[in-house]
Protein backbone atom coordinates (compact mmCIF):
# COMPACT_ATOMS: atom_id res chain seq x y z
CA UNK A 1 -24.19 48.43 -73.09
CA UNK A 2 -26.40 45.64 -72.32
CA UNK A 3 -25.85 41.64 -71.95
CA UNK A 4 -26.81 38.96 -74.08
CA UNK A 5 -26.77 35.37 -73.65
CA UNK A 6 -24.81 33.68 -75.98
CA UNK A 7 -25.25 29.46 -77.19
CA UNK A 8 -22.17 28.08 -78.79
CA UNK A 9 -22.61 24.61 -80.09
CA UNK A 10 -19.18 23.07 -81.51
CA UNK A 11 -19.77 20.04 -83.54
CA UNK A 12 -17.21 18.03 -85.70
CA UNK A 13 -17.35 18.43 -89.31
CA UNK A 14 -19.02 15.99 -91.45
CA UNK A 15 -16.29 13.60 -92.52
CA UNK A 16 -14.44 13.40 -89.39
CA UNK A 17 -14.49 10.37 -87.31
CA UNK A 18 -17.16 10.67 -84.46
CA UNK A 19 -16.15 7.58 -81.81
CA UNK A 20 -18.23 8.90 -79.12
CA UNK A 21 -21.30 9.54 -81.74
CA UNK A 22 -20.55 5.58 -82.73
CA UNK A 23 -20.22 4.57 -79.33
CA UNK A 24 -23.40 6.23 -77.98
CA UNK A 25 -25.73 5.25 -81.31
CA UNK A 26 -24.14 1.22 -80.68
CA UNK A 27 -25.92 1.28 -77.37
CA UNK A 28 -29.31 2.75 -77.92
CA UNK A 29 -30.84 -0.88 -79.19
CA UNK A 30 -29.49 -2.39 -75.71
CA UNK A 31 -31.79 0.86 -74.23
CA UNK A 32 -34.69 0.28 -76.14
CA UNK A 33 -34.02 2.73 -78.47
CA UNK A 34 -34.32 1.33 -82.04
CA UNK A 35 -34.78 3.15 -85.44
CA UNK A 36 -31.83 6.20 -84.26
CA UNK A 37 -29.17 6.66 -86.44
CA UNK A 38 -26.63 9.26 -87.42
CA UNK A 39 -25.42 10.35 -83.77
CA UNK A 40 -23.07 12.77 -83.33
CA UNK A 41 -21.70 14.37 -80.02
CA UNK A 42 -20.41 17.81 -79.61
CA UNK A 43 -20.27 20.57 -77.19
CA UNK A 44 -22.41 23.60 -75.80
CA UNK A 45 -21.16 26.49 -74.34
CA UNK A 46 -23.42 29.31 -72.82
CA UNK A 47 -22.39 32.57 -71.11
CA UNK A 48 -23.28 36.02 -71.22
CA UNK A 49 -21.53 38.86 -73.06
CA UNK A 50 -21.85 42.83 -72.74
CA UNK A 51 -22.05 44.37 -76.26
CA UNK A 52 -24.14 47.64 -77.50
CA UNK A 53 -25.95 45.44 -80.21
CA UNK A 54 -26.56 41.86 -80.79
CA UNK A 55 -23.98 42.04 -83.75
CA UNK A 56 -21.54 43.29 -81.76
CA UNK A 57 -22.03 39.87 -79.01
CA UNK A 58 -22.41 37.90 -82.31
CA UNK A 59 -18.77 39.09 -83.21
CA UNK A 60 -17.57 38.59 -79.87
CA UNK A 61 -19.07 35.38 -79.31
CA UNK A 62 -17.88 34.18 -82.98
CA UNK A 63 -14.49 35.65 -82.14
CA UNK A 64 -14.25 33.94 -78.92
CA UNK A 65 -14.92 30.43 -80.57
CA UNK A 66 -12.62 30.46 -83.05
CA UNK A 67 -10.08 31.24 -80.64
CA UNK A 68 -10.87 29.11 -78.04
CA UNK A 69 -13.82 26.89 -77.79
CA UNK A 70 -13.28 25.06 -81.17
CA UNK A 71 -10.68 23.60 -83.59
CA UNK A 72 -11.89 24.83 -86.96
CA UNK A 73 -9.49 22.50 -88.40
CA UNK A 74 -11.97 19.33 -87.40
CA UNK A 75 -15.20 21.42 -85.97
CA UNK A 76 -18.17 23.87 -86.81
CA UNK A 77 -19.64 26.12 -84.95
CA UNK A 78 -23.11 27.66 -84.57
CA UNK A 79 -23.40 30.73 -82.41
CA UNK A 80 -26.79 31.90 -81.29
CA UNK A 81 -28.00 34.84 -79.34
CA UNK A 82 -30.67 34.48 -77.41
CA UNK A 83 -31.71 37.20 -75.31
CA UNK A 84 -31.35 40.88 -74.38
CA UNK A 85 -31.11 41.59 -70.71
């Protein structure tokens, strides 16, 4: 067995209302932040997982998201593994 780390970023699917996105991108011009558009917030997870391969984290790390970390009803995923310890 070894450990990998694991990224899970949970976004909300394009289509669905995004008040925090619209919230943050109304404020950048009073920041001095002109020209951004198109924000969107989400989530990040990271933690480590003990699997024999990366596919096998992948799986449990994929597994674990769509049980837990995200509604897949309203939000995407993207899993990434990063390293091998």
């Amino acid at each position: 067995m070894a450990v990998f780390s694991a990224v899970v970023e949970v976004r909300l699917r394009p289509g669905i209302a995004d008040p925090q996105g619209a919230t943050i991108e109304r404020a950048l011009p009073a920041l001095g932040f002109s020209g951004v558009t198109g924000v969107r917030a989400g989530k990040s997870f990271r933690f480590a997982v003990q699997a024999r391969d990366a596919a096998e984290a992948r799986a449990t790390a994929t597994a674990l998201c769509d049980r837990l970390l995200a509604n897949p009803v309203i939000e995407d995923s993207l899993v990434t593994i990063l390293t091998e310890d």
